[in-house]
Protein backbone atom coordinates (compact mmCIF):
# COMPACT_ATOMS: atom_id res chain seq x y z
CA UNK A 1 0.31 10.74 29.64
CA UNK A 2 0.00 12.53 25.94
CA UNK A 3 -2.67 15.44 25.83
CA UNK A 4 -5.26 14.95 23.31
CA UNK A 5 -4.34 18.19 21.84
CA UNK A 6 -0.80 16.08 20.84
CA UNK A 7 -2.30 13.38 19.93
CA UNK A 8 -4.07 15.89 17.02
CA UNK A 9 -0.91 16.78 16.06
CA UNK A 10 0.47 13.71 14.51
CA UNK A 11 1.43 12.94 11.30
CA UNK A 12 -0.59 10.28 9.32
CA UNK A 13 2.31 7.97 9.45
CA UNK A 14 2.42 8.80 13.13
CA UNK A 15 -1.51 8.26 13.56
CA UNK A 16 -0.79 5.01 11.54
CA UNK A 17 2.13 3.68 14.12
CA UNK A 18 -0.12 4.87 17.12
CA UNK A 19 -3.58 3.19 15.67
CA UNK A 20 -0.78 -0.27 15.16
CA UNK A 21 0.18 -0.07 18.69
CA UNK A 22 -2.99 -0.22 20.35
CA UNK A 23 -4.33 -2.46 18.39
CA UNK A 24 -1.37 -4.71 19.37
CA UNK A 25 -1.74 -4.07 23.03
CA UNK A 26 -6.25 -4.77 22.51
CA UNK A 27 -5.08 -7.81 21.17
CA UNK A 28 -2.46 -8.82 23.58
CA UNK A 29 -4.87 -8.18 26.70
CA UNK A 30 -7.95 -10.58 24.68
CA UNK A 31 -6.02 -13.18 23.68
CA UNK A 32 -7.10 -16.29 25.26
CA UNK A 33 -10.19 -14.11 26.43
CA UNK A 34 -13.32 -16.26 27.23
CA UNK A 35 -16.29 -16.41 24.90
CA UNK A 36 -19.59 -16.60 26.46
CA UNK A 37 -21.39 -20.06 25.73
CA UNK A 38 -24.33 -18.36 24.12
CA UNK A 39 -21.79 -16.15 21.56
CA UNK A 40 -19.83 -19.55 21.41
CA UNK A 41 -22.80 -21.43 19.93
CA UNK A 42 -23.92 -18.74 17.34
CA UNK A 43 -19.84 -18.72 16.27
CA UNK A 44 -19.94 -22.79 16.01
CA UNK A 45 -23.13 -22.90 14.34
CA UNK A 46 -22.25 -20.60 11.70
CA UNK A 47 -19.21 -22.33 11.00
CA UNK A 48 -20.99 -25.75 10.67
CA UNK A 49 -23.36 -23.81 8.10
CA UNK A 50 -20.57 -22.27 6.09
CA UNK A 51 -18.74 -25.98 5.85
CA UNK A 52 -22.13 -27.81 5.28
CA UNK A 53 -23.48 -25.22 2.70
CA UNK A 54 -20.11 -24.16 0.53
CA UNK A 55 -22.77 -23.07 -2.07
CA UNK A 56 -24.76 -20.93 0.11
CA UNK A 57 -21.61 -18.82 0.67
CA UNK A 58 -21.30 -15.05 -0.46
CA UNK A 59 -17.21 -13.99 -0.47
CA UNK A 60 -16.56 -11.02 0.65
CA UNK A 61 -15.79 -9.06 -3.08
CA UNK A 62 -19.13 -10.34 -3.23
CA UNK A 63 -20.56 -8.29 -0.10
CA UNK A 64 -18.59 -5.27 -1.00
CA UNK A 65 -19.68 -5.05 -4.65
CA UNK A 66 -23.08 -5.74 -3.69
CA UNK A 67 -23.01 -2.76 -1.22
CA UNK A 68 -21.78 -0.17 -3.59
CA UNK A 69 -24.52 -0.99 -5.58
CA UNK A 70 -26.88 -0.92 -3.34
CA UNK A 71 -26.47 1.65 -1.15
């Protein structure tokens, strides 16, 4: 296994393709992962909310302008 002290020694573009492979390999593993009921039903209700409510919506350019504003 790779030291940590290697690890340090990387290149950005060689942080880069190490940061791309595990998050390939986090994502491979959770796929298909369960979803407990209670997170389930916070997920579906704010779905229903942002498709009943298309007015009530924020985008995100919005969020992010908003927070350098107001930091």
């Amino acid at each position: 296994m790779t030291e940590i002290i290697d690890i340090l020694k990387l290149t950005v573009v060689e942080w880069l393709h190490l940061v791309q492979t595990i998050w390939d390999n986090i994502t491979d593993e959770t796929e298909g992962a369960d979803i407990e009921d209670d997170h389930k039903a916070i997920l579906i209700g704010r779905l229903e909310f942002y498709n009943n409510n298309p007015n009530d919506n924020i985008s995100w350019e919005e969020v992010d302008k908003n927070v350098k504003i107001n930091p």
